[in-house]
N, C-alpha and C. Protein backbone atom coordinates (compact mmCIF):
# COMPACT_ATOMS: atom_id res chain seq x y z
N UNK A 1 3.58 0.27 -23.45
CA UNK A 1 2.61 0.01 -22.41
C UNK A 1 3.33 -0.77 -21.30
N UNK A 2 3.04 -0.67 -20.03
CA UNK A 2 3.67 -1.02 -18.97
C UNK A 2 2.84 -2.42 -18.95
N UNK A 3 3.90 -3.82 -18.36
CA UNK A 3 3.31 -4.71 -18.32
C UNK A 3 2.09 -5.19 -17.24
N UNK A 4 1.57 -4.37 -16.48
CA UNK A 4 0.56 -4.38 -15.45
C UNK A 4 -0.79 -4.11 -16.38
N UNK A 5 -0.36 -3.26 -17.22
CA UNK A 5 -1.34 -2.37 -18.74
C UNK A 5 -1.43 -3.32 -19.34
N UNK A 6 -0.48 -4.19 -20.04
CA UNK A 6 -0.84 -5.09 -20.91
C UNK A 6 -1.68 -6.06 -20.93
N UNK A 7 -1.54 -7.07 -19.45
CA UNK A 7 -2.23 -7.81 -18.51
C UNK A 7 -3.38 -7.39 -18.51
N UNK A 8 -3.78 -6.34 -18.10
CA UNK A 8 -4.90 -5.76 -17.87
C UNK A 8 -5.89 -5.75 -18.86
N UNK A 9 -5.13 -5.54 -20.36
CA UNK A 9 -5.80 -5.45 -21.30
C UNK A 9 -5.86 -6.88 -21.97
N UNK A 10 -5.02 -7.55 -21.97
CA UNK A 10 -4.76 -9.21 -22.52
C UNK A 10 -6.04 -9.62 -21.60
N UNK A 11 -6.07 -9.45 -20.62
CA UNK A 11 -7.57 -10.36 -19.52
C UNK A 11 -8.61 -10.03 -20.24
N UNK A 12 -8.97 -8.70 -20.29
CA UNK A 12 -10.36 -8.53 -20.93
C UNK A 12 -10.56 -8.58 -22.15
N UNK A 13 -9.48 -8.61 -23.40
CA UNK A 13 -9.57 -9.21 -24.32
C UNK A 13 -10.14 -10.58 -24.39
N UNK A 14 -9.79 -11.17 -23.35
CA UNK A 14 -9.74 -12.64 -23.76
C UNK A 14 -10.92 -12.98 -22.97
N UNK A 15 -11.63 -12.35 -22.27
CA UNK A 15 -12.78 -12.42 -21.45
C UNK A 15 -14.20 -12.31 -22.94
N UNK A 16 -13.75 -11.23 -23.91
CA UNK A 16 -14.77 -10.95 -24.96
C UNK A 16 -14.94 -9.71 -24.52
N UNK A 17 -14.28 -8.63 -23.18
CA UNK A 17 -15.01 -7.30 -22.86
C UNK A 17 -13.65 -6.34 -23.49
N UNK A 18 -14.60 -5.07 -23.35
CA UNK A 18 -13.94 -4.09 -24.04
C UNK A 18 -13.36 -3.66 -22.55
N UNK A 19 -11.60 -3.17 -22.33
CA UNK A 19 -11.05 -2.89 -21.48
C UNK A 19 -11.28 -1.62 -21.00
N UNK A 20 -11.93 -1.73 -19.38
CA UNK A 20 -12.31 -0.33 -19.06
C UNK A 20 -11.14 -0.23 -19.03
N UNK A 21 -11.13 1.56 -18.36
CA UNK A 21 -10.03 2.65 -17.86
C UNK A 21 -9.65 2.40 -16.94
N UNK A 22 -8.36 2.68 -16.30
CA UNK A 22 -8.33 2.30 -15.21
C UNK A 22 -9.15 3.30 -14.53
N UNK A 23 -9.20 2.66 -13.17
CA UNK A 23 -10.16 3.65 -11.78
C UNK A 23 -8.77 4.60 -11.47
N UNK A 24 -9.25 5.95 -11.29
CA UNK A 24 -8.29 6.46 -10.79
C UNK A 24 -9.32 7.35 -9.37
N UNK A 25 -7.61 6.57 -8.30
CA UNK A 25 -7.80 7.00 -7.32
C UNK A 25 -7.45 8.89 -6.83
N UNK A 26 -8.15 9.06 -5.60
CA UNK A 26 -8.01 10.14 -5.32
C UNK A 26 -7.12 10.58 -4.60
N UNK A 27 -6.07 10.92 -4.30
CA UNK A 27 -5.28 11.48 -3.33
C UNK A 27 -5.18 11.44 -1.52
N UNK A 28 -6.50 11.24 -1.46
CA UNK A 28 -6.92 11.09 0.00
C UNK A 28 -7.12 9.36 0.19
N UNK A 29 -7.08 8.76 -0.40
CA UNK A 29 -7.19 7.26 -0.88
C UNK A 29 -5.41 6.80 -0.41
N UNK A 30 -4.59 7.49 0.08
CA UNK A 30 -3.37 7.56 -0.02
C UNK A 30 -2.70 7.05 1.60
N UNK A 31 -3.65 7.59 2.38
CA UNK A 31 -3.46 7.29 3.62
C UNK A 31 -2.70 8.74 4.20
N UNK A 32 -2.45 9.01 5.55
CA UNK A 32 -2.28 9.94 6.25
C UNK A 32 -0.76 11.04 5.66
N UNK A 33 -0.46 11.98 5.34
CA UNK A 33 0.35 12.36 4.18
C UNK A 33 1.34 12.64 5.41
N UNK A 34 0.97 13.01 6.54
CA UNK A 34 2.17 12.90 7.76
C UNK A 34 2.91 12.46 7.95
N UNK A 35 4.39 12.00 7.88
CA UNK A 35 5.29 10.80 7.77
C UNK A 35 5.06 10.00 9.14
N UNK A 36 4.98 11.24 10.57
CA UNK A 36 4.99 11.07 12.06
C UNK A 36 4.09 10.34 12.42
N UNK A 37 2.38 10.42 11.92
CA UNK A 37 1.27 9.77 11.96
C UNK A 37 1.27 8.14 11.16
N UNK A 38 1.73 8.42 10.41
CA UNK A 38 2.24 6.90 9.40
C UNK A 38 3.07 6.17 10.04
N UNK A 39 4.06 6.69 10.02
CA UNK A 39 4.68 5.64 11.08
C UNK A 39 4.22 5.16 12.22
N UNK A 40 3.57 6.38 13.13
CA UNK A 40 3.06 6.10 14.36
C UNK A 40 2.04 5.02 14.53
N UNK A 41 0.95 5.06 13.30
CA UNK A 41 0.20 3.72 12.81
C UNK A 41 0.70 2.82 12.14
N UNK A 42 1.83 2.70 11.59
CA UNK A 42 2.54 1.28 10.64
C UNK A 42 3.28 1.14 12.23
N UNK A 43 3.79 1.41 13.38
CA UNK A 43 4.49 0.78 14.42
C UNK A 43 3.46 0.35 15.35
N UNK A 44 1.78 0.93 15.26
CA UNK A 44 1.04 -0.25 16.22
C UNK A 44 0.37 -0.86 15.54
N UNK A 45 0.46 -0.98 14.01
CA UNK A 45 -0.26 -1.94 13.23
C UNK A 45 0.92 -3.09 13.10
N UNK A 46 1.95 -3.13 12.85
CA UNK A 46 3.48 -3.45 13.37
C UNK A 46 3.15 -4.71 14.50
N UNK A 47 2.91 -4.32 15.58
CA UNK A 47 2.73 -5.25 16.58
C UNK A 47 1.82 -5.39 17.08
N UNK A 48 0.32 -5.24 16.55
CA UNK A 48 -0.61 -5.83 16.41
C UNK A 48 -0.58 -6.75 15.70
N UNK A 49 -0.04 -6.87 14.56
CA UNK A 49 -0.34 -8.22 13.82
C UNK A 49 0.76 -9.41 13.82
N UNK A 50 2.01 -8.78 14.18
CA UNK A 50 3.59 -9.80 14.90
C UNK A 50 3.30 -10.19 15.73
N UNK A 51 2.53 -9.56 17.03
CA UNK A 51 2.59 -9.88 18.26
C UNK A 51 4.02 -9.42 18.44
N UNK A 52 5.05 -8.99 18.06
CA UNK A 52 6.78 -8.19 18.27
C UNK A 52 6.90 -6.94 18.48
N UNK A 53 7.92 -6.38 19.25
CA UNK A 53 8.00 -5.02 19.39
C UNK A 53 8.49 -4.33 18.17
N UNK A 54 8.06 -3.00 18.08
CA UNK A 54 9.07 -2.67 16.38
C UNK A 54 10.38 -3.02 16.28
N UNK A 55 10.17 -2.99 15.20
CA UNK A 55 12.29 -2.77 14.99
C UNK A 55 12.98 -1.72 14.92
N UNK A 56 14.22 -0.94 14.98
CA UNK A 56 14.72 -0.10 14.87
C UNK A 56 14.72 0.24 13.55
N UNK A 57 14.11 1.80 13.60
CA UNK A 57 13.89 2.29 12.41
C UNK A 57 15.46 2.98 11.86
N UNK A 58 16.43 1.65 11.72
CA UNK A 58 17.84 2.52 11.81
C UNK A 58 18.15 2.35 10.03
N UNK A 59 16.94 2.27 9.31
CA UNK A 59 17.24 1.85 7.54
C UNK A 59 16.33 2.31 7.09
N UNK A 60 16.50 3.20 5.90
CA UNK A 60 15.35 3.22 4.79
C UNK A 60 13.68 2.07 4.61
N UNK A 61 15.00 1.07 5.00
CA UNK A 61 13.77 -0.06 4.03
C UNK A 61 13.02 -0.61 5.63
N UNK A 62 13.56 -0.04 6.65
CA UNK A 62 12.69 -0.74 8.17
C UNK A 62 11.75 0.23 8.06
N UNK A 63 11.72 1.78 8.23
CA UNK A 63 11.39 3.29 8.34
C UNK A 63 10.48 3.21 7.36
N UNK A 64 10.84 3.72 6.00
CA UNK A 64 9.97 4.18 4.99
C UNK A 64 9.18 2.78 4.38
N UNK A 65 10.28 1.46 3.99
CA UNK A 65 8.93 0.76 3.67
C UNK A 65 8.24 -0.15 4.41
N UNK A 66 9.24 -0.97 5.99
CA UNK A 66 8.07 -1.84 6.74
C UNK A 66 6.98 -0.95 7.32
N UNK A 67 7.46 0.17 7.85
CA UNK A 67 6.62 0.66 9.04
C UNK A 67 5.98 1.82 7.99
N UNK A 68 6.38 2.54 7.29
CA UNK A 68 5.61 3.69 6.80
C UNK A 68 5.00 3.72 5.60
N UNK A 69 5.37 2.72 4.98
CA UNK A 69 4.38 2.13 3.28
C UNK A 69 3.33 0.27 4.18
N UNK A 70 4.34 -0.67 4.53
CA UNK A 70 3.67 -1.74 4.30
C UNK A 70 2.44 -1.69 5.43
N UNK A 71 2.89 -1.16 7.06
CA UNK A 71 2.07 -1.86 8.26
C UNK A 71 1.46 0.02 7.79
N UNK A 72 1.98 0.97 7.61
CA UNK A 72 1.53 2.64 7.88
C UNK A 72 0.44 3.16 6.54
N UNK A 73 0.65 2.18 5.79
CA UNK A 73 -0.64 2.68 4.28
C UNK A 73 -1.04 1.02 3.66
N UNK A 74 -0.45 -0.19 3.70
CA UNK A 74 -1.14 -0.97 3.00
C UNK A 74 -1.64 -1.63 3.91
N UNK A 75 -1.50 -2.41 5.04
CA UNK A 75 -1.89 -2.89 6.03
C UNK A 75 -3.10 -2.57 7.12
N UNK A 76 -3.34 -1.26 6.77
CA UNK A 76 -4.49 -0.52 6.91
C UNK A 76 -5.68 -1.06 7.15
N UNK A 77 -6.44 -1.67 8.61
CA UNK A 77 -8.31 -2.12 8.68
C UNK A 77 -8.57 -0.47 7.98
N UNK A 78 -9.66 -1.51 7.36
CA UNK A 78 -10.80 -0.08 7.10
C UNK A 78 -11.47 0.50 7.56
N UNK A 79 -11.46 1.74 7.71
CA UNK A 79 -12.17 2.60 8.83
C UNK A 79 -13.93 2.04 8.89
């Protein structure tokens, strides 16, 4: 069991509840599957919340995870 699983199940053990399932999400729950659109929203969610201009998307980890996972799918207002 993965330790996120274990946790999960150690809490509600110890709560006295029987451990639901996890929720499983849907695919569309995922955010925009476009890389161009993701980025394009992780670079003005980016400097909306820095107040900074982007950074050069010249790395994996600037590209895919500041701008296109953290500010482009988790950083996300809710519609």
């Amino acid at each position: 069991m993965i330790p996120v699983a274990r946790q999960w199940d150690r809490t509600h053990r110890e709560r006295g509840e029987q451990t639901p399932p996890w929720l499983q999400l849907g695919n569309d729950t995922l955010g925009p599957g476009a890389w161009d659109e993701r980025l394009k929203r992780g670079a003005e969610e980016f400097t909306d919340v820095n107040l900074l201009c982007v950074p050069p998307t010249n790395s994996p980890y600037r590209q895919a995870g500041i701008l296109g996972f953290v500010f482009g799918h988790v950083w996300q207002p809710p519609d």
